[in-house]
Protein backbone atom coordinates (compact mmCIF):
# COMPACT_ATOMS: atom_id res chain seq x y z
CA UNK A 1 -42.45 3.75 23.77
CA UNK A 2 -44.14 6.87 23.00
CA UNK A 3 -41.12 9.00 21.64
CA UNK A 4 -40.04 6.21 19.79
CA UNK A 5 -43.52 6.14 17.87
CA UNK A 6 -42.94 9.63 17.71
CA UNK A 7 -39.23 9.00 15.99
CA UNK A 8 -41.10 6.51 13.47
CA UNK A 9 -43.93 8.82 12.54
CA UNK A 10 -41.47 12.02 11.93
CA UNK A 11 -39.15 10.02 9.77
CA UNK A 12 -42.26 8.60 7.40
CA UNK A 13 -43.74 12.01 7.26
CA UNK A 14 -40.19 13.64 7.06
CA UNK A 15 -39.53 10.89 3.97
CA UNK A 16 -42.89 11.46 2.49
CA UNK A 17 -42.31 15.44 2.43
CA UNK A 18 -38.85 14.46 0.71
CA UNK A 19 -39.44 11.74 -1.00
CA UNK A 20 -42.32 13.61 -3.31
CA UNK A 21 -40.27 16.21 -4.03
CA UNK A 22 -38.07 14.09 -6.01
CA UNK A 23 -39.95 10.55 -7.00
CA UNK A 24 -43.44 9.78 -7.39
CA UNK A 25 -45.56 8.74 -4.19
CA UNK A 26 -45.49 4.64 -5.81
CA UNK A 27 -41.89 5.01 -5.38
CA UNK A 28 -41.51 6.94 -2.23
CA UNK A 29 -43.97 4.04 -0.69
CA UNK A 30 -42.10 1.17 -2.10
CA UNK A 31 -38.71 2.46 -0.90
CA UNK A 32 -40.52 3.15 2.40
CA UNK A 33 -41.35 -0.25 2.40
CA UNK A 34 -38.61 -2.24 1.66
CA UNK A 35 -36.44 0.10 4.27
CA UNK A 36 -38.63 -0.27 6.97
CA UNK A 37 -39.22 -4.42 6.75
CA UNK A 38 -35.58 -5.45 5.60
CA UNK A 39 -34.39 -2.94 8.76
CA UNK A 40 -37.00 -3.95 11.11
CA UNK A 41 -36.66 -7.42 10.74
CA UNK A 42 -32.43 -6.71 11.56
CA UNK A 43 -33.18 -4.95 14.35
CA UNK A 44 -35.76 -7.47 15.97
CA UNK A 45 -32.93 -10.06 15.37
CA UNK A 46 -30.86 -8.11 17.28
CA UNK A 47 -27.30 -9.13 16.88
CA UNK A 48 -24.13 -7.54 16.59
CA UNK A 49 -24.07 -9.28 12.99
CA UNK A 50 -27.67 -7.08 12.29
CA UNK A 51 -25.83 -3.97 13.01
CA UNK A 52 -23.09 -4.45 10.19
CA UNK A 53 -25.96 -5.86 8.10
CA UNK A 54 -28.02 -2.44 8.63
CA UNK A 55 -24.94 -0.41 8.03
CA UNK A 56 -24.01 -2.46 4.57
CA UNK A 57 -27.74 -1.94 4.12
CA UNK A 58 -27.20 1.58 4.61
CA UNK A 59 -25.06 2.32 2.17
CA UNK A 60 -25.59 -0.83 -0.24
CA UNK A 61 -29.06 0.17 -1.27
CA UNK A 62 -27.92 3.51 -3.16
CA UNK A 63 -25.24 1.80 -4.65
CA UNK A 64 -27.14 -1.14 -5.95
CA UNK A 65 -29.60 0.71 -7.87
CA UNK A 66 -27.48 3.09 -9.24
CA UNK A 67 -24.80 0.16 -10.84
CA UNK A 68 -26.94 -3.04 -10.35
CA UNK A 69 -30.44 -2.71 -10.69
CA UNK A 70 -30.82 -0.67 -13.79
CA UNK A 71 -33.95 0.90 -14.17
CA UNK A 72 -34.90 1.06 -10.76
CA UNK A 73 -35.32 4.34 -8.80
CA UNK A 74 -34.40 5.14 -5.58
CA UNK A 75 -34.56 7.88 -3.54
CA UNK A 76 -31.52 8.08 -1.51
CA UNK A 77 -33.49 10.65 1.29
CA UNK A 78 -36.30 8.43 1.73
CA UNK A 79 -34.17 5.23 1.98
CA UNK A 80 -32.16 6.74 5.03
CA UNK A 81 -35.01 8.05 6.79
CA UNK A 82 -36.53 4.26 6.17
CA UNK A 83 -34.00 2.93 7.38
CA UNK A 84 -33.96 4.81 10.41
CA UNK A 85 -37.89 3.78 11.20
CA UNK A 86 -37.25 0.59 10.42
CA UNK A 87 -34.32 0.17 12.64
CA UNK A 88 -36.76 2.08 15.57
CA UNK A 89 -39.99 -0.15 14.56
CA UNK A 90 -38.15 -3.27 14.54
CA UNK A 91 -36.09 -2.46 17.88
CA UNK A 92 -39.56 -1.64 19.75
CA UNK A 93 -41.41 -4.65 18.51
CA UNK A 94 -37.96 -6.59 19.86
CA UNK A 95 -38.57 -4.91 23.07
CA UNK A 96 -42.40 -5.53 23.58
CA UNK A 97 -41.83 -9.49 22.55
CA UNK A 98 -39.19 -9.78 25.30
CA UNK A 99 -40.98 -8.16 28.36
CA UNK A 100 -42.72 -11.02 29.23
CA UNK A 101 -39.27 -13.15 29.24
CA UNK A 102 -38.17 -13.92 32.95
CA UNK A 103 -35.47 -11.54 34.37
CA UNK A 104 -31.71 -12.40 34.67
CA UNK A 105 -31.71 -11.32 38.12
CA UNK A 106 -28.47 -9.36 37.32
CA UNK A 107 -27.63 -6.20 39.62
CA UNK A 108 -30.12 -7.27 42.11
C-alpha cells in the first residue's frame, strides 16, 4: 500500500512540476482533477470494460479538447500522469473495500 501511495504522490508532484511549466496552476489542478476521479472511479469498478474505458480515456481527452471543446486547455503531460494516479488511487481504494469480503477458498 505504501509504494503505491508513493506512485500517486510522484505522479501529482511529477504533474505539478510539468504541468506549471506549461499551463497555469487553475488548470494544472482541474486537469488533475478530472484525471484522477473519472480514472479512479474506472479502476474501483474494475472490469475488463474499465480498462478499454481508461485507455479511450487515455487518448480521448487530448483529442477532445483540441477538436471538440474549443477553448479549453489541456495539458497533455499532466493528463497522463493523472491518469496514471487515478488509475493507482482508484485500484487501492478497490482493494481496501474488498479485504473484508470472505475468501474464495481457491488454492487452498
Amino acid at each position: 500500500m505504501l509504494g503505491n501511495l508513493v506512485l500517486v504522490a510522484f505522479a501529482i508532484s511529477a504533474a505539478m512540476v510539468l504541468g506549471l511549466s506549461q499551463v497555469t496552476l487553475s488548470i494544472v489542478l482541474l486537469n488533475l482533477a478530472i484525471a484522477i476521479v473519472i480514472t479512479g472511479v474506472l479502476a474501483f469498478i474494475g472490469s475488463g470494460w474499465t480498462v478499454a474505458g481508461a485507455v479511450l480515456l487515455f487518448f480521448l481527452g487530448p483529442i477532445l479538447t483540441r477538436f471538440v471543446l474549443v477553448g479549453a486547455v489541456l495539458s497533455v503531460r499532466v493528463w497522463f500522469l493523472g491518469i496514471m494516479a487515478g488509475w493507482v488511487l482508484g485500484a487501492l481504494l478497490r482493494r481496501l473495500h474488498d479485504r473484508d469480503l470472505p475468501h474464495s477458498g481457491v488454492g487452498r
